[in-house]
N, C-alpha and C. Protein backbone atom coordinates (compact mmCIF):
# COMPACT_ATOMS: atom_id res chain seq x y z
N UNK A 1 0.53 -3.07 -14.61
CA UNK A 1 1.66 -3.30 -13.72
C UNK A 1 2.24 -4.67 -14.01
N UNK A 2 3.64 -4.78 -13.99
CA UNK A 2 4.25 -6.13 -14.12
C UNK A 2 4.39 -6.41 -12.97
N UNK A 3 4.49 -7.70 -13.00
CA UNK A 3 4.77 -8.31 -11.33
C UNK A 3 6.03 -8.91 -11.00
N UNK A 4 6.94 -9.05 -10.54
CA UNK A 4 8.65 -9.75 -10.71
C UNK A 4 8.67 -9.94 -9.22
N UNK A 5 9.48 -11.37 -9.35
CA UNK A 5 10.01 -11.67 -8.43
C UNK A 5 10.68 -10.70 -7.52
N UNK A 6 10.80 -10.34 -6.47
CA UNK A 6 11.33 -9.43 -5.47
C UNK A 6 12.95 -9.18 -5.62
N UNK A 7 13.36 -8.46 -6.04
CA UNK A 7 14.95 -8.13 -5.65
C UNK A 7 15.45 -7.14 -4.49
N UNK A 8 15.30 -7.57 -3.30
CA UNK A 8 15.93 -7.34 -2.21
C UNK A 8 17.40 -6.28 -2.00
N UNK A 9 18.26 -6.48 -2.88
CA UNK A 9 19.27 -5.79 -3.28
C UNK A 9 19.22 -4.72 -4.15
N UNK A 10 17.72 -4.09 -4.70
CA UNK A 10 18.07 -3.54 -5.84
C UNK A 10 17.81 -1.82 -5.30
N UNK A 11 18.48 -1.34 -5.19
CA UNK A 11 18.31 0.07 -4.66
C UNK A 11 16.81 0.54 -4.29
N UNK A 12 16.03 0.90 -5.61
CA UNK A 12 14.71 1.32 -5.84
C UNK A 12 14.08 0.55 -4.64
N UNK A 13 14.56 -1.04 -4.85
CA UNK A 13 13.49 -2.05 -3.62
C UNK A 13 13.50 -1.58 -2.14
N UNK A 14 14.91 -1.57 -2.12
CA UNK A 14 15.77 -0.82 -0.70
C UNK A 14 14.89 0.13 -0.06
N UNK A 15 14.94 1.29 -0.98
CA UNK A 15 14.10 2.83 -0.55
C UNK A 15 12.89 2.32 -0.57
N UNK A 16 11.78 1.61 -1.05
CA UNK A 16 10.64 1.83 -1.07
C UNK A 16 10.20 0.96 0.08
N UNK A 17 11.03 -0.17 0.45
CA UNK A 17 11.23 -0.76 1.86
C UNK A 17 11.21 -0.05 2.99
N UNK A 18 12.46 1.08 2.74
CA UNK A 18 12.71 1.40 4.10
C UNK A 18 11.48 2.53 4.34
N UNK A 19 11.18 3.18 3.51
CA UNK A 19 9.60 4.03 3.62
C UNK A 19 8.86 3.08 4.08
N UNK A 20 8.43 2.25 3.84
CA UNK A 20 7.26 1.28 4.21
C UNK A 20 7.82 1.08 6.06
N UNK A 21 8.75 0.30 6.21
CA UNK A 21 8.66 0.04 7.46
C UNK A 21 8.98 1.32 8.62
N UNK A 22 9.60 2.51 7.73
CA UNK A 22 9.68 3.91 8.69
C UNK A 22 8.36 4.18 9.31
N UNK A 23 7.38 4.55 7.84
CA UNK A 23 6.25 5.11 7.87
C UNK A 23 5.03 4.13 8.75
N UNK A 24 5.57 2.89 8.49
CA UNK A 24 4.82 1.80 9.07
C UNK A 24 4.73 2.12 11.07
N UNK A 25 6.12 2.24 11.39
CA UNK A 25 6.57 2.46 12.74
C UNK A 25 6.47 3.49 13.25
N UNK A 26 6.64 4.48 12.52
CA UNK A 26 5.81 5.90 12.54
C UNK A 26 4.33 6.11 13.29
N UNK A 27 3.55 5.34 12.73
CA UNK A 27 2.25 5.16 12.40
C UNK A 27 1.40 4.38 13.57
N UNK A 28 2.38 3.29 14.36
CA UNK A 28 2.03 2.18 15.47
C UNK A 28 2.73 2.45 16.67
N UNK A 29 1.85 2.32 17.64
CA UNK A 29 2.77 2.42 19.17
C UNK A 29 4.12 1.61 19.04
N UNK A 30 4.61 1.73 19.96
CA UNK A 30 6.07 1.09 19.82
C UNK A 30 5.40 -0.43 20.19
N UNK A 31 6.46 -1.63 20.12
CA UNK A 31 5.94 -2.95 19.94
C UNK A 31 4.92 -3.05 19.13
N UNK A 32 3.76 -2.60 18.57
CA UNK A 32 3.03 -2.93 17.90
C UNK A 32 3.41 -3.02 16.24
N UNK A 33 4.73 -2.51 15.63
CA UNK A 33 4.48 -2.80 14.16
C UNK A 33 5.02 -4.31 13.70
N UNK A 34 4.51 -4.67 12.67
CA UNK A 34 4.94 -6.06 12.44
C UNK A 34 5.71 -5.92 10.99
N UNK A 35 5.95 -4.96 10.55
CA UNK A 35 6.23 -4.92 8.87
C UNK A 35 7.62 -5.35 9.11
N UNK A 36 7.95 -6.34 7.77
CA UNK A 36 9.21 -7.04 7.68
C UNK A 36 10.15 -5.97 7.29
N UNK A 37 11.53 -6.30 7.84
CA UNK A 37 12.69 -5.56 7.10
C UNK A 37 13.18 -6.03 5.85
N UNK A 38 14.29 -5.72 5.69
CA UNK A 38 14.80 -6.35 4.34
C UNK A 38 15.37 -8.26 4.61
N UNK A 39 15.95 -8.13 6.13
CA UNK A 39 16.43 -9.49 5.99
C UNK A 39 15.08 -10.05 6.56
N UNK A 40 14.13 -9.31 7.08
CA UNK A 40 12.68 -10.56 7.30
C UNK A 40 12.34 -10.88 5.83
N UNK A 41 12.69 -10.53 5.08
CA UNK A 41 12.43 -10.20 3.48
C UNK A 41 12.91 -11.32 3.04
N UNK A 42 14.13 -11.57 3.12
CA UNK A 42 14.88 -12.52 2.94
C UNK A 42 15.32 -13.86 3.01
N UNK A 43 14.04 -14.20 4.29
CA UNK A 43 13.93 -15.37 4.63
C UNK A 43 13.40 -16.81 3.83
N UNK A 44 13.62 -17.57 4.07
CA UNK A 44 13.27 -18.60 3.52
C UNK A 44 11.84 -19.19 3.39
N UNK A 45 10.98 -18.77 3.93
CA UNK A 45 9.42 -18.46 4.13
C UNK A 45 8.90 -17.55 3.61
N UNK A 46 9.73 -16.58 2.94
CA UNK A 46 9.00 -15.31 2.03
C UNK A 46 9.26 -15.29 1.03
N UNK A 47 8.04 -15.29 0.17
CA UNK A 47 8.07 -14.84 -1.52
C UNK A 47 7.89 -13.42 -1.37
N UNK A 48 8.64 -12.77 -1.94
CA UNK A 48 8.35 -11.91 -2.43
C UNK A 48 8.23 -11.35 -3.84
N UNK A 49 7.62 -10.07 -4.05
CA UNK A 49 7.06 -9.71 -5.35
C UNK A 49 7.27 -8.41 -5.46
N UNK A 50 7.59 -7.49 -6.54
CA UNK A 50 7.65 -5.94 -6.90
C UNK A 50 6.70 -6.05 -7.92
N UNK A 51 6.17 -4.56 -8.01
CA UNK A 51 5.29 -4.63 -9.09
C UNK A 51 5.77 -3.13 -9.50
N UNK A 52 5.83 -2.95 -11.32
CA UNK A 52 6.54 -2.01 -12.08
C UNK A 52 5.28 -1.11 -13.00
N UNK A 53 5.70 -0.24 -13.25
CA UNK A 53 4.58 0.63 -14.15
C UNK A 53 6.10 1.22 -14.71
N UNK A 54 6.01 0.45 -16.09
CA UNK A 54 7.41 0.91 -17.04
C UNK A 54 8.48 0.86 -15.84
N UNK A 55 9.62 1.40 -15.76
CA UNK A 55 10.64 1.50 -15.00
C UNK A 55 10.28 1.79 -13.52
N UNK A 56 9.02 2.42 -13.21
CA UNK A 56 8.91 2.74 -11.89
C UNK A 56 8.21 1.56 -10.89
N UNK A 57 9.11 1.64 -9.58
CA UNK A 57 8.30 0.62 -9.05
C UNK A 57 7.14 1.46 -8.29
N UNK A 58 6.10 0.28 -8.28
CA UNK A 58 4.84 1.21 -7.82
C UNK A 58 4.74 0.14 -6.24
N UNK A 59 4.86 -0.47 -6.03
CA UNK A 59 4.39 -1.72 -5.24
C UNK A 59 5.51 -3.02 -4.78
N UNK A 60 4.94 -3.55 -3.42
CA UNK A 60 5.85 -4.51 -3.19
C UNK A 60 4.67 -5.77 -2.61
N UNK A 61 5.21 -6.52 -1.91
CA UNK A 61 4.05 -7.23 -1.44
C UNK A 61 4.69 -8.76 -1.32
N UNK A 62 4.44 -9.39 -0.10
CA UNK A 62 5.17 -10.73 0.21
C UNK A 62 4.28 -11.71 0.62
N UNK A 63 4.01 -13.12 0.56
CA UNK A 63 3.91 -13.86 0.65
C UNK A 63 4.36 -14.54 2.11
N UNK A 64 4.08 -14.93 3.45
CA UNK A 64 4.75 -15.34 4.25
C UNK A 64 4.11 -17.22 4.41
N UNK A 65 5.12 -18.06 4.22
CA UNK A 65 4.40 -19.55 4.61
C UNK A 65 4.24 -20.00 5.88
N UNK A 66 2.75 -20.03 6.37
CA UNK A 66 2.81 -20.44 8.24
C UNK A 66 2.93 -21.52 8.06
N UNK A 67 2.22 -22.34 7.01
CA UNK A 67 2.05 -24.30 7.12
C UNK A 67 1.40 -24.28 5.44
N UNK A 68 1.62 -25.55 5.75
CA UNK A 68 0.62 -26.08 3.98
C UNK A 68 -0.09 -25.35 4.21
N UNK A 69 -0.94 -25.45 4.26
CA UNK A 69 -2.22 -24.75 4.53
C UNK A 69 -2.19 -22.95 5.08
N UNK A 70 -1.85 -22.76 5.27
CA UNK A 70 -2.32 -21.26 5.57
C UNK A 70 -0.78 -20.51 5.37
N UNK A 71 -1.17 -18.56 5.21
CA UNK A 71 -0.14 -18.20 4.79
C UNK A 71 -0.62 -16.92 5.42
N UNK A 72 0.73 -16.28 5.18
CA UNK A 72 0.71 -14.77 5.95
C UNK A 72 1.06 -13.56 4.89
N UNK A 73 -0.24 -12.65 4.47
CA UNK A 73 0.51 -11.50 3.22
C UNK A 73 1.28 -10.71 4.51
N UNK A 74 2.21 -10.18 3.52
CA UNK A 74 3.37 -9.24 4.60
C UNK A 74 3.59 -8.29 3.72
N UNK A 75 3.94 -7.26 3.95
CA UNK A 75 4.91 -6.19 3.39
C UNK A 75 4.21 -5.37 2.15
N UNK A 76 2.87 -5.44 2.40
CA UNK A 76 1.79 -4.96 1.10
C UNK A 76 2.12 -3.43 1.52
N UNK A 77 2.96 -2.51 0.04
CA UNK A 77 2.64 -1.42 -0.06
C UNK A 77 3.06 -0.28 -1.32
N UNK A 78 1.94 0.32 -1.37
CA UNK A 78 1.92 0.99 -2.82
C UNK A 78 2.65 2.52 -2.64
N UNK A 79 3.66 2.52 -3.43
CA UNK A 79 4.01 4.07 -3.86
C UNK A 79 2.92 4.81 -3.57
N UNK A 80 3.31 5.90 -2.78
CA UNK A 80 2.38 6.96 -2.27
C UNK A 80 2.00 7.75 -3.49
N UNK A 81 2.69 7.97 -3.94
CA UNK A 81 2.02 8.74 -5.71
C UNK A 81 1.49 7.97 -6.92
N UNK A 82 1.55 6.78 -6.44
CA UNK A 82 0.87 5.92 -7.29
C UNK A 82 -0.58 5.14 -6.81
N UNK A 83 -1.25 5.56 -5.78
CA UNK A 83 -1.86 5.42 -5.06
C UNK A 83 -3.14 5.45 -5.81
N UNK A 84 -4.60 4.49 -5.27
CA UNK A 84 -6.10 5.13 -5.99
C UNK A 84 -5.75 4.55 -7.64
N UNK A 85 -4.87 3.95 -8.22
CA UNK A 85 -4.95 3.31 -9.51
C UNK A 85 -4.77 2.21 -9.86
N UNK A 86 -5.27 1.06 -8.49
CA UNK A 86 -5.05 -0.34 -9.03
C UNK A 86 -4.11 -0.74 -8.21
N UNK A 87 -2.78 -0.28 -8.28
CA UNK A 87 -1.53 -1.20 -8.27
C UNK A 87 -1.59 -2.10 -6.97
N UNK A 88 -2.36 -1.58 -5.79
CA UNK A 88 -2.57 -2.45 -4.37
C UNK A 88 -3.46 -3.48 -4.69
N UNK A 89 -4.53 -3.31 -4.96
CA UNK A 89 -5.27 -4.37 -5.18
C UNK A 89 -4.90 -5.58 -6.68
N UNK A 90 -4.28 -4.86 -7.54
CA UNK A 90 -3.17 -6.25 -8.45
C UNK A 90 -2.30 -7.43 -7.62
N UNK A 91 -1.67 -6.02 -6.44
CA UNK A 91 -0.32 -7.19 -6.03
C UNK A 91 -1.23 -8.17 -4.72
N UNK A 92 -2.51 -7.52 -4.63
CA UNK A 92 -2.89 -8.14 -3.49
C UNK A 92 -3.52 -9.94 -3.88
N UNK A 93 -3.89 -9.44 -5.36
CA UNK A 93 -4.74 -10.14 -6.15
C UNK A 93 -3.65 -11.60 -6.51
N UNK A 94 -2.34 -11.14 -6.40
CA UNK A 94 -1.07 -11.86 -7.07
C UNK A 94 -0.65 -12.39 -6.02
N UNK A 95 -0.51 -12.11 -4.91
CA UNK A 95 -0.47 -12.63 -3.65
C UNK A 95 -1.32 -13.76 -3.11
N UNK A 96 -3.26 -13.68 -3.48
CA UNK A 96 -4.03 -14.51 -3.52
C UNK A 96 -3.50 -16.03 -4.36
N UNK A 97 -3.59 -15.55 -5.64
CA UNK A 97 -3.46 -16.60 -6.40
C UNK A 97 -2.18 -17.28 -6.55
N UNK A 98 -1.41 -16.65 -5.61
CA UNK A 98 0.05 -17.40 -5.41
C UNK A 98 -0.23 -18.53 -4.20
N UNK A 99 -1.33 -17.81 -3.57
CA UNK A 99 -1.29 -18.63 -2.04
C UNK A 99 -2.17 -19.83 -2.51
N UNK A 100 -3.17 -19.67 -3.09
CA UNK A 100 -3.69 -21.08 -3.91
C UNK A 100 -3.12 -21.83 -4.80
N UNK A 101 -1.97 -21.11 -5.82
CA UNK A 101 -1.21 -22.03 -6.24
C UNK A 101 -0.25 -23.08 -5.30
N UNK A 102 -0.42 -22.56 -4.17
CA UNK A 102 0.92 -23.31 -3.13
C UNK A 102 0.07 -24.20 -2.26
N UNK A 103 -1.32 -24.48 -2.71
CA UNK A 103 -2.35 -25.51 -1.98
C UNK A 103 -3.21 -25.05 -0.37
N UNK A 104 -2.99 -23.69 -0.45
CA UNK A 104 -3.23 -23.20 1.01
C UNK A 104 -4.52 -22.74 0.92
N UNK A 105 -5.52 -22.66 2.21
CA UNK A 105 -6.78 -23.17 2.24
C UNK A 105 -7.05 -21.48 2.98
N UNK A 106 -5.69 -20.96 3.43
CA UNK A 106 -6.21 -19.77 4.17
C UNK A 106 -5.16 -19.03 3.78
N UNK A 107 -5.69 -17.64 4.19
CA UNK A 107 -4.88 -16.47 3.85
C UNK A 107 -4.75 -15.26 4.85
N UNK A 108 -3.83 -15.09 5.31
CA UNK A 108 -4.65 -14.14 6.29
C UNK A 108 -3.37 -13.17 6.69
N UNK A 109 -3.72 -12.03 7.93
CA UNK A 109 -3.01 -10.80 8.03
C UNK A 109 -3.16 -10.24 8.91
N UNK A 110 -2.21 -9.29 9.29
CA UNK A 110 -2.22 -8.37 10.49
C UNK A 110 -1.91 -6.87 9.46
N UNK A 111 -2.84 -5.85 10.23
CA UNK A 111 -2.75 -4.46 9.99
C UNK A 111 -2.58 -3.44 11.02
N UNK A 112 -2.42 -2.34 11.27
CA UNK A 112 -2.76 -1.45 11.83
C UNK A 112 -3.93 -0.48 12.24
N UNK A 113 -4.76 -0.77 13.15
CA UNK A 113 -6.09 0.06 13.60
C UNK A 113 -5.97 1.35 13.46
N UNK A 114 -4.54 2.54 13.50
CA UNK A 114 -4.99 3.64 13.45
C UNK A 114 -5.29 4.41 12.12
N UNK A 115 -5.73 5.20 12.23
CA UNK A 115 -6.23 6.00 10.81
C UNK A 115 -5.01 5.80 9.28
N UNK A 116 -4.22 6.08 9.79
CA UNK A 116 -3.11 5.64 8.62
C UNK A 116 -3.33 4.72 7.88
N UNK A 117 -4.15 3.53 8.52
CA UNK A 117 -4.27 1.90 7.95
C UNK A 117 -5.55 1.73 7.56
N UNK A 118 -6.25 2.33 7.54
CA UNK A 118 -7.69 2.26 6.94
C UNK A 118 -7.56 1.97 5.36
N UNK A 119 -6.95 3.29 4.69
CA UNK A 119 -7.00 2.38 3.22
C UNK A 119 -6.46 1.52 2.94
N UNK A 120 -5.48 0.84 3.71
CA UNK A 120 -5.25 -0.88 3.55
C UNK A 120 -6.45 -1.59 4.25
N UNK A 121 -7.16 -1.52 5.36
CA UNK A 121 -8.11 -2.37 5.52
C UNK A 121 -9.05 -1.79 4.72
N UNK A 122 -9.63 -1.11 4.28
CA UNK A 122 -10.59 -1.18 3.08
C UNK A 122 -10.29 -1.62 1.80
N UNK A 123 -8.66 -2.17 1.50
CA UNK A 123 -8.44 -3.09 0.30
C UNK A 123 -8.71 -4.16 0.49
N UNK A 124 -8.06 -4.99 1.70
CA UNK A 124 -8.72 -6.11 2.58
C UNK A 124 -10.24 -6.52 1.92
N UNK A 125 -11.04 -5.67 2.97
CA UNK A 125 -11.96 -6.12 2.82
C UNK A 125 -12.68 -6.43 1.22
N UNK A 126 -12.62 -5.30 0.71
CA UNK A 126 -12.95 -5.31 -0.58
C UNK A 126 -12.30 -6.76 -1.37
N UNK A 127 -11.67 -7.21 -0.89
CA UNK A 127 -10.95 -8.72 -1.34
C UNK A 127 -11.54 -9.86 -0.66
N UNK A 128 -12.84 -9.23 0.31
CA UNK A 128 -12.54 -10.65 0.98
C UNK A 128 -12.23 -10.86 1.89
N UNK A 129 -11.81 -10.25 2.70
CA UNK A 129 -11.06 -10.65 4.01
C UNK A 129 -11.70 -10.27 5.09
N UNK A 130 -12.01 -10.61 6.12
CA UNK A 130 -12.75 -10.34 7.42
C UNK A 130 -12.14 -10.67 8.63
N UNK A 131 -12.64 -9.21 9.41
CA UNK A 131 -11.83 -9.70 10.43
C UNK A 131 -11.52 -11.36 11.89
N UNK A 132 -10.40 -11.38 12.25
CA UNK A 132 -10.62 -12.76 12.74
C UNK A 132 -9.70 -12.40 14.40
N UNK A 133 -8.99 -13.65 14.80
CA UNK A 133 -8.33 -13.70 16.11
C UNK A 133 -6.87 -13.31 15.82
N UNK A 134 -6.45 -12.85 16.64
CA UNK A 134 -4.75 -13.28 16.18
C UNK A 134 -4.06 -14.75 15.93
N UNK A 135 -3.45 -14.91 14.85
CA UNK A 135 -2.95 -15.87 14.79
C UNK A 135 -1.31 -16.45 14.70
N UNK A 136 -0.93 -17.46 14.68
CA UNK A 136 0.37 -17.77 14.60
C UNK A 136 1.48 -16.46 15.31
N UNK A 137 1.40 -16.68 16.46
CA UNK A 137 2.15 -16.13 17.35
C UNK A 137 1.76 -13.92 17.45
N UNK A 138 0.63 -13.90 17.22
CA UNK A 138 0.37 -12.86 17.03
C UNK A 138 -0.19 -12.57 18.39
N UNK A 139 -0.86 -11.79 19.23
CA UNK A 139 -1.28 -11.51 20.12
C UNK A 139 -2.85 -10.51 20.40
N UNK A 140 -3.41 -10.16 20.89
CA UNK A 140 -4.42 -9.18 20.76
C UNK A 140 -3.59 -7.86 20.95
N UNK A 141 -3.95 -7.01 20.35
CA UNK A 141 -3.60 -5.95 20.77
C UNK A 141 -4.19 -4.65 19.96
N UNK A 142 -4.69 -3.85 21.09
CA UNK A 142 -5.47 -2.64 20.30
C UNK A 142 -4.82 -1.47 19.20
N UNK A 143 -3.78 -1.90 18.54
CA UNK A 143 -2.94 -1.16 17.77
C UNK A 143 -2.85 -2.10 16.64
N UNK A 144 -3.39 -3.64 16.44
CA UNK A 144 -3.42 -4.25 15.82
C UNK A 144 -4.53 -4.83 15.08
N UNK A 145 -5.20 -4.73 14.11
CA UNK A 145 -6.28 -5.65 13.54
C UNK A 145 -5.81 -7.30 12.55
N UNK A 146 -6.93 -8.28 12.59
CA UNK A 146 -6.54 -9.11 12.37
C UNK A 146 -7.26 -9.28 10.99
N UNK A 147 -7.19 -10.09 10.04
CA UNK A 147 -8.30 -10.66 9.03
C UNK A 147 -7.61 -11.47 8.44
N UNK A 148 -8.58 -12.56 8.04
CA UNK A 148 -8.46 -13.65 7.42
C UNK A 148 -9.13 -13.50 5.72
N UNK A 149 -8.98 -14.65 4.76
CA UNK A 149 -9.54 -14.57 3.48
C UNK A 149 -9.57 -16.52 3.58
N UNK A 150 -10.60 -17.26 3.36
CA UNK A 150 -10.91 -19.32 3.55
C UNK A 150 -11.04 -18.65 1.82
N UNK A 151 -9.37 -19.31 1.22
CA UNK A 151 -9.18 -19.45 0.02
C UNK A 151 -10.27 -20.73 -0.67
N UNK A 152 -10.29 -21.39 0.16
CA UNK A 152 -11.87 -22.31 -0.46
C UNK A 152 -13.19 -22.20 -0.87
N UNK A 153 -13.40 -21.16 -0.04
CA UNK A 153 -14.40 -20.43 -0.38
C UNK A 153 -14.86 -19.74 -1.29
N UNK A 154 -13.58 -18.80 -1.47
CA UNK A 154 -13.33 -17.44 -2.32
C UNK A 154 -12.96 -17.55 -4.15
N UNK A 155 -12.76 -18.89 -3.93
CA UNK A 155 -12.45 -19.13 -5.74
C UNK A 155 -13.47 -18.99 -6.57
């Protein structure tokens, strides 16, 4: 998989966006989903990233900055037919080592508890990540799981 900077505008990005946050909202009681749109996408606090297999995009995956120090992955999600071959755990992997290139000591995330979200928290974990509190304006809530990754640790 190649990894590229995020293009926000580019059709393919568009659709595989708006699946992600449909299916995302779909999936979570109402108030509970957190997945970015295109202009949360857009913000000045988000890197974002696409990831390609030849012409097809397989993957997206963002970067959110809370402070020096700690960061928020957002918008992690793999083509449903490209699924079970890597491409989640690459961009997750590219996401890591972006957040240590940017000097940040933590890494961390919000998911979804119901069944839908399990094979993202079993990528999670498998990376590292455990669950923690809500953070940076996040709240408890039973439609929500939390986890962290102490990039200090983990190198």
């Amino acid at each position: 998989m190649q990894i590229r900077t995020g293009d926000t505008f580019d059709p393919r990005v568009i659709a595989l966006l708006d699946h992600h946050v449909t299916a995302a909202r779909a999936q979570t009681a109402p108030g509970s989903a957190h997945a970015l749109d295109l202009s949360g996408l857009r913000a000045p606090d988000i890197a974002f990233w696409t990831g390609w297999d030849g012409e097809t995009l397989v993957a997206v995956g963002a970067l959110k900055t809370l402070s020096a120090e700690h960061g928020e992955v957002k918008s992690m999600h793999t083509l449903q037919t490209t699924r079970r071959r890597g491409f989640g755990g690459e961009m997750l992997r590219h996401i890591v080592t972006e957040a240590r290139a940017r000097g940040m000591a933590r890494l961390s995330l919000e998911t979804g508890s119901w069944d839908y979200f399990k094979p993202a928290l079993a990528l999670y974990r498998a990376h590292g990540f455990v669950l923690c509190g809500p953070f940076e304006g996040y709240v408890e809530d039973p439609n929500s799981l939390f986890l962290t990754l102490d990039l200090s640790a983990s190198r």
